[in-house]
Protein backbone atom coordinates (compact mmCIF):
# COMPACT_ATOMS: atom_id res chain seq x y z
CA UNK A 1 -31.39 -24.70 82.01
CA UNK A 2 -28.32 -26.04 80.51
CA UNK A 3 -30.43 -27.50 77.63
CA UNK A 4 -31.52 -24.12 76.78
CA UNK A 5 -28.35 -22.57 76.63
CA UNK A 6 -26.64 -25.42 74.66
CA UNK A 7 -30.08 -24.61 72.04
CA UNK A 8 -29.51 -21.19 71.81
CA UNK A 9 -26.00 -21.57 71.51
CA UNK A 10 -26.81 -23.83 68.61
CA UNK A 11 -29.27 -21.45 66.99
CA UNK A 12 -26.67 -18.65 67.56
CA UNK A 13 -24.05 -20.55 64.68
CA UNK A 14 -26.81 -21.21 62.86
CA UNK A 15 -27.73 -17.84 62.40
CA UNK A 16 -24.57 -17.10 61.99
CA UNK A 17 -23.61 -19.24 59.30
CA UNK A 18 -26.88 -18.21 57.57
CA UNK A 19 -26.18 -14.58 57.76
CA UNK A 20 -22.84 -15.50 56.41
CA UNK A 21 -24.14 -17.65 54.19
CA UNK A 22 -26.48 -14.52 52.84
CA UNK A 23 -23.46 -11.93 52.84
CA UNK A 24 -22.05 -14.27 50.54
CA UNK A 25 -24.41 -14.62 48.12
CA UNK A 26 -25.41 -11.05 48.56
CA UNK A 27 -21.78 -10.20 47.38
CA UNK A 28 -22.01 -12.73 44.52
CA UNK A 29 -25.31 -11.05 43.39
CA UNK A 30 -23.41 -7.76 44.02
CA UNK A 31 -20.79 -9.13 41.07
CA UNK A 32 -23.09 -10.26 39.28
CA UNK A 33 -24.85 -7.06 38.71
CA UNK A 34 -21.83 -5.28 38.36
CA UNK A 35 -20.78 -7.69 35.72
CA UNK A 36 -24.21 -6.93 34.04
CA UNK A 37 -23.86 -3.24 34.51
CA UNK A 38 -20.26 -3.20 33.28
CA UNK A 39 -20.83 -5.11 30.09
CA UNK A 40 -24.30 -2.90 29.31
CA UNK A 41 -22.75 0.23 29.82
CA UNK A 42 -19.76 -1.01 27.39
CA UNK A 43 -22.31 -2.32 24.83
CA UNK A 44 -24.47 0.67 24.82
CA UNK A 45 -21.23 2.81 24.11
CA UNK A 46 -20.08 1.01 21.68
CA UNK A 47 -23.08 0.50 19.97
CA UNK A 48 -23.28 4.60 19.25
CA UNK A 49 -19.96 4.52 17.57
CA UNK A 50 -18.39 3.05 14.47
CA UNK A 51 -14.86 4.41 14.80
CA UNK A 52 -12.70 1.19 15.69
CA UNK A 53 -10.32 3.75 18.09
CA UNK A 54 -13.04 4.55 19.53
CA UNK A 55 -14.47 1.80 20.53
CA UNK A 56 -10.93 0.05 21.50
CA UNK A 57 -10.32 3.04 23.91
CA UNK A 58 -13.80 2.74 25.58
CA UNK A 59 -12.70 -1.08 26.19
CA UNK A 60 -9.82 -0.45 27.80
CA UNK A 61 -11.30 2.50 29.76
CA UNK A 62 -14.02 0.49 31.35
CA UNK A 63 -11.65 -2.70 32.04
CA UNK A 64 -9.18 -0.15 33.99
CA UNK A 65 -11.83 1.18 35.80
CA UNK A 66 -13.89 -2.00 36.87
CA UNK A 67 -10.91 -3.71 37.55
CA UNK A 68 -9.00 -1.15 38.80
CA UNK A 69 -5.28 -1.47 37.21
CA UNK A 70 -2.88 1.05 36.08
CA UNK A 71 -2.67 0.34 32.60
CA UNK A 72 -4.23 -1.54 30.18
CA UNK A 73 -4.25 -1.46 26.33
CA UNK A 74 -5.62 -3.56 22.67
CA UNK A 75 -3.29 -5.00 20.75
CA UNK A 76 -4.45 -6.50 17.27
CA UNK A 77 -3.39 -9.35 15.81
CA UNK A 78 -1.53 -8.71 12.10
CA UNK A 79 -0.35 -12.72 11.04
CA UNK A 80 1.22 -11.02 7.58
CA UNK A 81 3.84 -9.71 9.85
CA UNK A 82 5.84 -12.64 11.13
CA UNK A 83 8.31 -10.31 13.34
CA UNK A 84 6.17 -7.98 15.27
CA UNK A 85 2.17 -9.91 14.53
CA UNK A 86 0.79 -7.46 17.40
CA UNK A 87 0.21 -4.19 16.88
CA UNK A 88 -0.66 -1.91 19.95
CA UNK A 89 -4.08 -0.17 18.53
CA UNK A 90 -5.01 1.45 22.25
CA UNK A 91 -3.40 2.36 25.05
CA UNK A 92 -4.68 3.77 28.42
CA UNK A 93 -3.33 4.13 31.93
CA UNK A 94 -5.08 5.64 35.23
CA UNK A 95 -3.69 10.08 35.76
CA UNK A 96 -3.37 9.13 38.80
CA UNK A 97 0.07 7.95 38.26
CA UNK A 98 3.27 8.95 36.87
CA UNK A 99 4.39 5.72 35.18
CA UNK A 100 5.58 5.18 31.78
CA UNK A 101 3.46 3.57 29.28
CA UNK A 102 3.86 -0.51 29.96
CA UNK A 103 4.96 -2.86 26.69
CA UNK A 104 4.02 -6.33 26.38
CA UNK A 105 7.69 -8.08 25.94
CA UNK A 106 8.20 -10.44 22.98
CA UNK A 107 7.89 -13.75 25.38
CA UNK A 108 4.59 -12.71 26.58
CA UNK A 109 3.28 -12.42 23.32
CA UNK A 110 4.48 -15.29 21.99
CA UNK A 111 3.13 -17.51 24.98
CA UNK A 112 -0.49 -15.93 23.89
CA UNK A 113 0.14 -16.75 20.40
CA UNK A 114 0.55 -20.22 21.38
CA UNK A 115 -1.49 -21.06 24.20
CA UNK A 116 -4.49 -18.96 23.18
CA UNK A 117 -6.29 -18.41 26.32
CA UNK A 118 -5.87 -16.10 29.30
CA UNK A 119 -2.88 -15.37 31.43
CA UNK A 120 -2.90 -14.05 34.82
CA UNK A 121 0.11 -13.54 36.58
CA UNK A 122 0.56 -12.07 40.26
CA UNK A 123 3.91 -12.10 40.22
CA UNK A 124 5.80 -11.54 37.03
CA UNK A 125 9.25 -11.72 38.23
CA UNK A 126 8.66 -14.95 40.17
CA UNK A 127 7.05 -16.76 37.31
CA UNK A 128 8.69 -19.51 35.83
CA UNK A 129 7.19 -19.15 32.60
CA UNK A 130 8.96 -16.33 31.39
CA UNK A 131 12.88 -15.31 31.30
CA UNK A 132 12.94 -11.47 31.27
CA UNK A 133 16.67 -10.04 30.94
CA UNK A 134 16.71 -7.67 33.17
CA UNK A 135 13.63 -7.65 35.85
CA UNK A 136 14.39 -5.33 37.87
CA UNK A 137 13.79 -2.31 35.09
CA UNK A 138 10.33 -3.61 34.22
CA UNK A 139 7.85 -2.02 35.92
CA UNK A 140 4.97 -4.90 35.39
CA UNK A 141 4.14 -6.55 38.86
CA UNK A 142 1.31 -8.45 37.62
CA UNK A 143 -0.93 -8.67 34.27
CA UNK A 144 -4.33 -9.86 32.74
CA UNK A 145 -3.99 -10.71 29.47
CA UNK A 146 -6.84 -12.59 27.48
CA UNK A 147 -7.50 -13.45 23.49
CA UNK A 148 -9.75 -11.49 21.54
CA UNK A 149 -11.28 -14.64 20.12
CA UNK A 150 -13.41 -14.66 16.84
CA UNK A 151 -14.60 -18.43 15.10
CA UNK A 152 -11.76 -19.83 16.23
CA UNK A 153 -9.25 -17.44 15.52
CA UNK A 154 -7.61 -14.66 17.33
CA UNK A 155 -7.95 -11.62 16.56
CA UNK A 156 -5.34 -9.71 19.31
CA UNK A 157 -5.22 -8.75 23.04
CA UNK A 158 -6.76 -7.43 25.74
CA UNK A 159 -4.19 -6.93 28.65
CA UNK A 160 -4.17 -4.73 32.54
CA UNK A 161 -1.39 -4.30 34.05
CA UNK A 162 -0.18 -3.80 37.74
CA UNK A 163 -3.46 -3.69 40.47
CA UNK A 164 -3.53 -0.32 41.83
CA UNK A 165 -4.29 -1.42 45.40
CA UNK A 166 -2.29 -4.45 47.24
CA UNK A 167 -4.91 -6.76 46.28
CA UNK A 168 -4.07 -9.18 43.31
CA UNK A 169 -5.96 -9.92 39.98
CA UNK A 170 -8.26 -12.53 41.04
CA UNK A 171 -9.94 -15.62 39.12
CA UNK A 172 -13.10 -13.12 39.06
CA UNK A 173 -11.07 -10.40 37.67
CA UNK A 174 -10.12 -13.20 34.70
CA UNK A 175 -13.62 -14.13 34.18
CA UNK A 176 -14.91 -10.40 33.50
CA UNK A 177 -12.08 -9.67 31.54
CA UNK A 178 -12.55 -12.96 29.80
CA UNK A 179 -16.07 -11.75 29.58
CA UNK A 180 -15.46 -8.32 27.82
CA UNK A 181 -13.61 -9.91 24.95
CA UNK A 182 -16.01 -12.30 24.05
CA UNK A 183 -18.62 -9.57 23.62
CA UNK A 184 -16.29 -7.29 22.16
CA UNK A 185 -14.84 -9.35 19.78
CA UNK A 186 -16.93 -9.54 16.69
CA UNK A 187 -17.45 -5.73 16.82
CA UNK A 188 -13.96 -4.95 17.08
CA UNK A 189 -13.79 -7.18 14.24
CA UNK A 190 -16.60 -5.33 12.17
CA UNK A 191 -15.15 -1.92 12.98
CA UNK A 192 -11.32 -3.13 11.65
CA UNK A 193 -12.68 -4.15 8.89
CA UNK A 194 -14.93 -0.89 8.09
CA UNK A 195 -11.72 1.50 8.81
CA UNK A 196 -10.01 -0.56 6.19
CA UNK A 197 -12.82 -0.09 3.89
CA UNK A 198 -13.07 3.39 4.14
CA UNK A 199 -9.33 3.36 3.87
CA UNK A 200 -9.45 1.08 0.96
CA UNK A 201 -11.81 3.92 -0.54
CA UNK A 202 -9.86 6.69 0.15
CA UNK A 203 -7.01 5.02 -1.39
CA UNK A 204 -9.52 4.04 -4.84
CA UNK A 205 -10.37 7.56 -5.12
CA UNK A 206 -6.73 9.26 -4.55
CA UNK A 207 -5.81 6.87 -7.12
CA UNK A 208 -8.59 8.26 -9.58
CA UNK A 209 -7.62 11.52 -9.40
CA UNK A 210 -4.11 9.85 -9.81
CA UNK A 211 -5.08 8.71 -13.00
CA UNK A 212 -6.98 11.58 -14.10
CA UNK A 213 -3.92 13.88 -13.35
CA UNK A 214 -1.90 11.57 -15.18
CA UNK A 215 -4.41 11.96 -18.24
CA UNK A 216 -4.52 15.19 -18.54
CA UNK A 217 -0.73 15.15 -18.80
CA UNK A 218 -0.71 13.28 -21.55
CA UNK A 219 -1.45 15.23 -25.25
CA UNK A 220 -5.12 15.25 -25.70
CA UNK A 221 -4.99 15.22 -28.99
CA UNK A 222 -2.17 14.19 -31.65
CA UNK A 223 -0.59 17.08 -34.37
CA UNK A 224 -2.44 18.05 -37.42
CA UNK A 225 0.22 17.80 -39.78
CA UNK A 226 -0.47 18.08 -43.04
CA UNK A 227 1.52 15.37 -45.20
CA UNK A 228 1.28 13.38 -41.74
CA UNK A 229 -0.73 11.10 -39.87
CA UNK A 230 0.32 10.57 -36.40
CA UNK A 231 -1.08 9.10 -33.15
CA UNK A 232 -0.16 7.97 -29.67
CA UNK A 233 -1.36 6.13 -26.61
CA UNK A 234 -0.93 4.64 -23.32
CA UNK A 235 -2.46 2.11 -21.21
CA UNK A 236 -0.74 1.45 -17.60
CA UNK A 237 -0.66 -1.63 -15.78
CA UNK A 238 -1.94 -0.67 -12.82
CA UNK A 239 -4.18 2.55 -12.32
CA UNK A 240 -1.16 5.26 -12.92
CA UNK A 241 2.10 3.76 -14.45
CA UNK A 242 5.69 5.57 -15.73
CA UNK A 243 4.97 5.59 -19.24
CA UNK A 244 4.72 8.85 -21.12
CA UNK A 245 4.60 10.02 -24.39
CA UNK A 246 4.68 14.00 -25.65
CA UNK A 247 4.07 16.08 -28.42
CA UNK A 248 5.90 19.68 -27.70
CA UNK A 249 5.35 22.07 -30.83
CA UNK A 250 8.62 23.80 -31.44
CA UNK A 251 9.35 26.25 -33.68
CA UNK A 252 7.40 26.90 -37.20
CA UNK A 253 7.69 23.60 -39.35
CA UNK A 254 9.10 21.69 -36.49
CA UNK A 255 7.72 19.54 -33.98
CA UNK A 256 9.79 17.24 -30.92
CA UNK A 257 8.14 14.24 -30.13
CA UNK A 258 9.32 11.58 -26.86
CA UNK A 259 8.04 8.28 -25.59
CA UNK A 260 9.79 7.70 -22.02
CA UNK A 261 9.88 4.62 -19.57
CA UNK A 262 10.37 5.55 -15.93
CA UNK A 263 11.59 2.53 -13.66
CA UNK A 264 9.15 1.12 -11.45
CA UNK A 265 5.21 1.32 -11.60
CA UNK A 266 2.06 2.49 -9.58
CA UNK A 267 2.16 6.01 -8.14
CA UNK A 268 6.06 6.48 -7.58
CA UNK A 269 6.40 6.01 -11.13
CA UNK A 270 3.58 8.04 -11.99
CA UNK A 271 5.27 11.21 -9.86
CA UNK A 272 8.91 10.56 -11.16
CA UNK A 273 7.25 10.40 -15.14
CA UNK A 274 5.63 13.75 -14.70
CA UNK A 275 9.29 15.00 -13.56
CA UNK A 276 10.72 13.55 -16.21
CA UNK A 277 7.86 15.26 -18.89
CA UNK A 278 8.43 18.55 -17.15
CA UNK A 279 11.92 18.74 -17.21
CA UNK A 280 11.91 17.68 -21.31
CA UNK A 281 9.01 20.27 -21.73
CA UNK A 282 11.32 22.60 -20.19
CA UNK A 283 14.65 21.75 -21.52
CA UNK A 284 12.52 21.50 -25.35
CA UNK A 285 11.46 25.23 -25.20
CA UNK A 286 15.68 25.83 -24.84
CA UNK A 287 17.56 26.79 -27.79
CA UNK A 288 19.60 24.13 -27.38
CA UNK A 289 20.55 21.05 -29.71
CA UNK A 290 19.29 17.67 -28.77
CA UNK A 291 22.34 16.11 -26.95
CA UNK A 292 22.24 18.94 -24.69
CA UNK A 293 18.56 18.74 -23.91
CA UNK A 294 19.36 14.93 -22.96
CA UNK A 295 22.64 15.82 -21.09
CA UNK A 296 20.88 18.28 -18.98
CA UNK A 297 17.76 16.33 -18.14
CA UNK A 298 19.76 13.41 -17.50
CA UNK A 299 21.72 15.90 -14.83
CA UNK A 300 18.60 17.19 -13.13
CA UNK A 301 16.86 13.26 -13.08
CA UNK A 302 20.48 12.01 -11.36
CA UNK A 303 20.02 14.96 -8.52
CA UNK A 304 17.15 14.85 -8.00
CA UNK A 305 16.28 11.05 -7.60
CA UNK A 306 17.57 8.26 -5.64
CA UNK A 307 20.17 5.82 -7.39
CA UNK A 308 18.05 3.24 -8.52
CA UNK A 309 15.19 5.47 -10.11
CA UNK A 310 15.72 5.83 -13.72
CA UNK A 311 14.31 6.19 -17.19
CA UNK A 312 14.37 5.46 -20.72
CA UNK A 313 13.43 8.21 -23.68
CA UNK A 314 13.57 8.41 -27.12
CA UNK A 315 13.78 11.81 -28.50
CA UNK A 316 13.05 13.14 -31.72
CA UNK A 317 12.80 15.86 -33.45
CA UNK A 318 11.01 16.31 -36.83
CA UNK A 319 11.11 18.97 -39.82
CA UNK A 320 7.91 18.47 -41.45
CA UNK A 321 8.88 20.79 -43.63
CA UNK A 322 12.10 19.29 -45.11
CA UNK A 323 10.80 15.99 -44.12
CA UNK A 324 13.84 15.55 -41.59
CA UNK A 325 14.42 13.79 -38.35
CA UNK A 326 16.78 13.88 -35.88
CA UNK A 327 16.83 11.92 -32.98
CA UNK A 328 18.40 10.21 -29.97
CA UNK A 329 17.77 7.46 -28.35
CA UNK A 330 18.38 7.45 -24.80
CA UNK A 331 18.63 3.74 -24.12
CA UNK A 332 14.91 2.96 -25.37
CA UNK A 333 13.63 -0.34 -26.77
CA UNK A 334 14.52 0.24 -30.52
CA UNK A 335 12.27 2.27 -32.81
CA UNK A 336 11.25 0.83 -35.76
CA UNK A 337 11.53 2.87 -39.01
CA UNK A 338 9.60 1.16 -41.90
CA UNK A 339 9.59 1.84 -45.59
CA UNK A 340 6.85 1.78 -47.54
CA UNK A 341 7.75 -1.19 -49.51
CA UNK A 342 8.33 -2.62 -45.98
CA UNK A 343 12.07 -2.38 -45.07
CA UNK A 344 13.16 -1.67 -42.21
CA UNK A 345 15.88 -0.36 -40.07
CA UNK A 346 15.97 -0.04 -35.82
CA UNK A 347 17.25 3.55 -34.44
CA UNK A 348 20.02 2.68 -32.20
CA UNK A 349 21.95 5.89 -32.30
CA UNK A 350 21.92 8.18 -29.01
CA UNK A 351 23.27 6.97 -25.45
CA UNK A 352 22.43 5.30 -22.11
CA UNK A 353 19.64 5.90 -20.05
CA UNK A 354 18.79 8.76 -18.09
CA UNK A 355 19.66 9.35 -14.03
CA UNK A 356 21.95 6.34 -13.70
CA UNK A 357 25.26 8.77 -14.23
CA UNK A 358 26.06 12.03 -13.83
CA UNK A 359 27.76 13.06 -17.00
CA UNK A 360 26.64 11.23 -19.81
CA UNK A 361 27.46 12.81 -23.34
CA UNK A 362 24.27 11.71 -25.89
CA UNK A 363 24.93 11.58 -29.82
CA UNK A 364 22.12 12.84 -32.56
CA UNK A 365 21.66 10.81 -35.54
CA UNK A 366 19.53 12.62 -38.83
CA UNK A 367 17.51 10.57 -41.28
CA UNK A 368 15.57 11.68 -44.44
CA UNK A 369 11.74 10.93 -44.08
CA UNK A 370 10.04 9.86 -47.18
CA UNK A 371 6.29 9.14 -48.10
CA UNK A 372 5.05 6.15 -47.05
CA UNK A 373 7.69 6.07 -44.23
CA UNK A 374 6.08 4.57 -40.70
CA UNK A 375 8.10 5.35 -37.60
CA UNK A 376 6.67 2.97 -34.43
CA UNK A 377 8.12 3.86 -30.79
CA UNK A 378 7.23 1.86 -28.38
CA UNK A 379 7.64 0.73 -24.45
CA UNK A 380 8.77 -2.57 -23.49
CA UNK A 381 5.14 -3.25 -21.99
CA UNK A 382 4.68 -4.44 -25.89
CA UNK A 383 7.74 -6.46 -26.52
CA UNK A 384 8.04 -8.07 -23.23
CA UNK A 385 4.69 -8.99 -22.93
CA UNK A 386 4.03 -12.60 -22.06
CA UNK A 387 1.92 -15.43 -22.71
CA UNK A 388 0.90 -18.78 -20.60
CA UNK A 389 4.21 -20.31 -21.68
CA UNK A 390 5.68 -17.23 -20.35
CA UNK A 391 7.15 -16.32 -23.99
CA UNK A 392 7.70 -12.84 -25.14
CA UNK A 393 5.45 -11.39 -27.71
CA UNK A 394 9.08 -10.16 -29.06
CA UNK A 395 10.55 -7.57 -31.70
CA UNK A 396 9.80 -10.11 -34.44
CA UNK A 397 6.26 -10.28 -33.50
CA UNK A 398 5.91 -6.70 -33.79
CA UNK A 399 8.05 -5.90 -37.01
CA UNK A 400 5.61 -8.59 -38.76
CA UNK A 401 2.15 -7.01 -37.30
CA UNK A 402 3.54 -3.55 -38.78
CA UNK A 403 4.21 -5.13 -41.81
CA UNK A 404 0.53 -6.54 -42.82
CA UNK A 405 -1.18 -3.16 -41.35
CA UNK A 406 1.35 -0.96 -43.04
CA UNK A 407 -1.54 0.60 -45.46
CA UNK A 408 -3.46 1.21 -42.03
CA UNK A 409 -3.55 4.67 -40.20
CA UNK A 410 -2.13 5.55 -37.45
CA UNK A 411 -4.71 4.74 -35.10
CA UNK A 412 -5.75 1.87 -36.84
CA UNK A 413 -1.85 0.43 -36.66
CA UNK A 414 -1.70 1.01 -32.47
CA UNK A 415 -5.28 -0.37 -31.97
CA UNK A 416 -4.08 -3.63 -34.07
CA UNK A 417 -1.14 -4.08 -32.04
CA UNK A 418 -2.53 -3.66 -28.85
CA UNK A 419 -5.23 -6.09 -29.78
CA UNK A 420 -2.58 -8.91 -30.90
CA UNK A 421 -0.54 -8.14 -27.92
CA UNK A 422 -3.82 -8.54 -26.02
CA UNK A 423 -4.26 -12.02 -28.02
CA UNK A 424 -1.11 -13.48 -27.93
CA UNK A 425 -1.13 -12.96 -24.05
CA UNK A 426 -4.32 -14.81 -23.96
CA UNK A 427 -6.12 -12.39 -21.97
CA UNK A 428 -3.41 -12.49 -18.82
CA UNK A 429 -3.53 -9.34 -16.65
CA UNK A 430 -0.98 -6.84 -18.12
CA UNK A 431 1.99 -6.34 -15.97
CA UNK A 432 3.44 -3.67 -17.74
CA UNK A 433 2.59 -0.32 -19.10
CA UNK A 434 2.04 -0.28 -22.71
CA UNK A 435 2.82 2.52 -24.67
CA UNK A 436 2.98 3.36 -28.45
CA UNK A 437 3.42 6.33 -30.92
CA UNK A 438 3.05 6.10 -34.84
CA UNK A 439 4.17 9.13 -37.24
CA UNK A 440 3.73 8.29 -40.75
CA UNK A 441 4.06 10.62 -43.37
CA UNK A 442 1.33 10.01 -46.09
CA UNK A 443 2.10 12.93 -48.61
């Protein structure tokens, strides 16, 4: 009798510790397929969206849920910026509760950018790892924080914060996490680099229309001036640049002409230049004499622009008639006024540049123009130019390429200097708008 109850007995742990044995693996099966189900529902809901904040928010949305924190967000990585590399992309948190949105401090970061691999923590104030200032006002009791890891290289962060129940992130918790940005990696990847793409794009074709703006501003065709052959053009550095040049019909017989350099180059250049144009145009149609069409543009470029924006003109104003010009040159590489027989002489006369002062009082010089006569104005995109030695191509340079295509025409004389600036440069990208104008008189 006592045989059979010590066997049944015996049988009775048995079964026991099979039935336990079963619950156990029952509840690892249980995980399993929750893993499974977790992962398939993320892939399949990624997989019917391109949009990279899109896709970020459904990460973070599923982690919070199957892992049931308060908070969690995606931070990606950005290594050109040393100070702040992490940049929070997404960043979700459960309704349920009225905290503040939680930020990853600087220390935690910086342990993930050098450790590279996942960080749980149960217990933030307690851990050793990290020195926070002042604990008590941070409202992170624990974290999960793993790499978004791609070939090697990270790519940012997925992090939970604070467990919503009393239970702590476990080892399992890691593992899906761990899990979710494997497998979400390489599309996160594929959808940053698509938004910058299609930002890239956006940016391509703004910068068109830039251009083409910037075209059209520009006189679509020279004068026809009968005596006089005259031309003008401008090729910028970059797609728009601050180089302009104008012809502004005045009055019968009389015609103002400008080439102007704004500081700077790509689009901020591009918007303070077509300032600059309009307030000439403007100040032009004035009855006023050429000093005070300088003085008063000057004024309006100094209020309206910040102190380090500026710009160089030369103005002039011709008499086709009389076959006069008067001109000033508001601090403006030198024009070059040739003779037919091939001396020269630079126009100096005028004042400093525009916006840098206030008042600024400008001085008009008047010269005779006589057949044969070649006036060259020019930006400092030609001069300074530079070769592999990193030598300028130089006033000389220039002065002597006028001379041996002085019997040339107008267009003829820009598209030879552009071409030798182009050749003494040896091809190097240009790095500075290049702009010329030629009036010659021919009769």
């Amino acid at each position: 009798m006592l045989h059979l109850i010590t066997r049944k007995r015996k049988l009775s742990v048995e079964a026991e510790k099979e039935l336990k044995q079963l619950k156990q693996e029952n509840q690892r099966l249980l995980r399993a397929l929750e893993e499974v189900s977790i992962l398939n529902e993320i892939a399949i809901a990624i997989s019917s969206t391109l949009s990279l904040d899109r896709i970020l928010d459904l990460v973070v949305q599923k982690s919070l849920k199957h892992m049931k924190a308060e908070q969690g967000a995606v931070l990606l990585l950005d290594e050109k910026k040393e100070e702040k590399p992490f940049q929070t992309m997404i960043r979700g948190w459960d309704t349920t509760t009225d905290t503040l949105p939680f930020r990853l401090d600087t220390q935690l970061t910086g342990w993930m950018l050098k450790n590279r691999q996942p960080l749980r923590i149960n217990d933030l104030k307690k851990d050793e790892r990290f020195h926070l200032a002042d604990p008590e006002t941070i409202p992170i009791r624990s974290l999960l924080c793993t790499p978004l890891m791609l070939k090697g290289r990270m790519i940012g962060l997925v992090t939970l914060f604070n467990k919503k129940s009393e239970e702590e992130f476990s080892s399992e918790d890691q593992r899906l996490i761990s899990i979710i940005a494997a497998q979400s990696a390489q599309i996160i990847e594929n959808a940053r680099l698509l938004k910058e793409e299609q930002e890239l794009i956006k940016m391509q074709e703004e910068m068109r229309l830039a251009f083409e703006i910037q075209t059209n501003l520009l006189p679509e065709n020279p004068p026809a001036i009968e005596g006089y052959d005259i031309f003008g053009k401008s090729i910028p550095a970059k797609e728009v640049g601050g180089d302009y040049f104008d012809f502004i019909p005045d009055r019968e017989a009389q015609l103002v002409f400008c080439l102007g350099d704004v500081s700077g180059k790509g689009m901020g250049a591009a918007l303070l230049m077509a300032n600059l144009q309009a307030t000439i145009r403007g100040q032009s149609q004035l009855d006023l004499s050429i000093p005070e069409c300088l003085e008063n543009a000057n004024r309006l470029l100094f209020r309206n622009t910040s102190p380090e924006k500026f710009a160089t003109l030369f103005y002039g104003w011709l008499d086709y008639r009389n076959h006069e010009l008067r001109y000033c040159n508001a601090g403006h590489n030198l024009p070059i006024l040739m003779t037919e027989n091939k001396d020269f002489r630079l126009l100096r006369e005028g004042g400093i540049i525009l916006g840098c002062m206030e008042a600024v009082s400008f001085e008009e010089q008047k010269l005779p123009i006589r057949t044969g006569d070649i006036l060259l104005i020019y930006s400092d995109g030609i001069t300074e130019a530079l070769d592999d030695q990193d030598q300028e191509f130089g006033e000389a340079r220039l002065v002597e390429l006028l001379k041996e295509n002085i019997g040339k025409s107008a267009v003829e004389m820009i598209d030879t200097i552009i071409d030798g600036v182009t050749r003494f440069s040896r091809d190097a990208p240009q790095t500075d708008d290049m702009t010329l104008m030629i009036i010659k008189r021919t009769g």
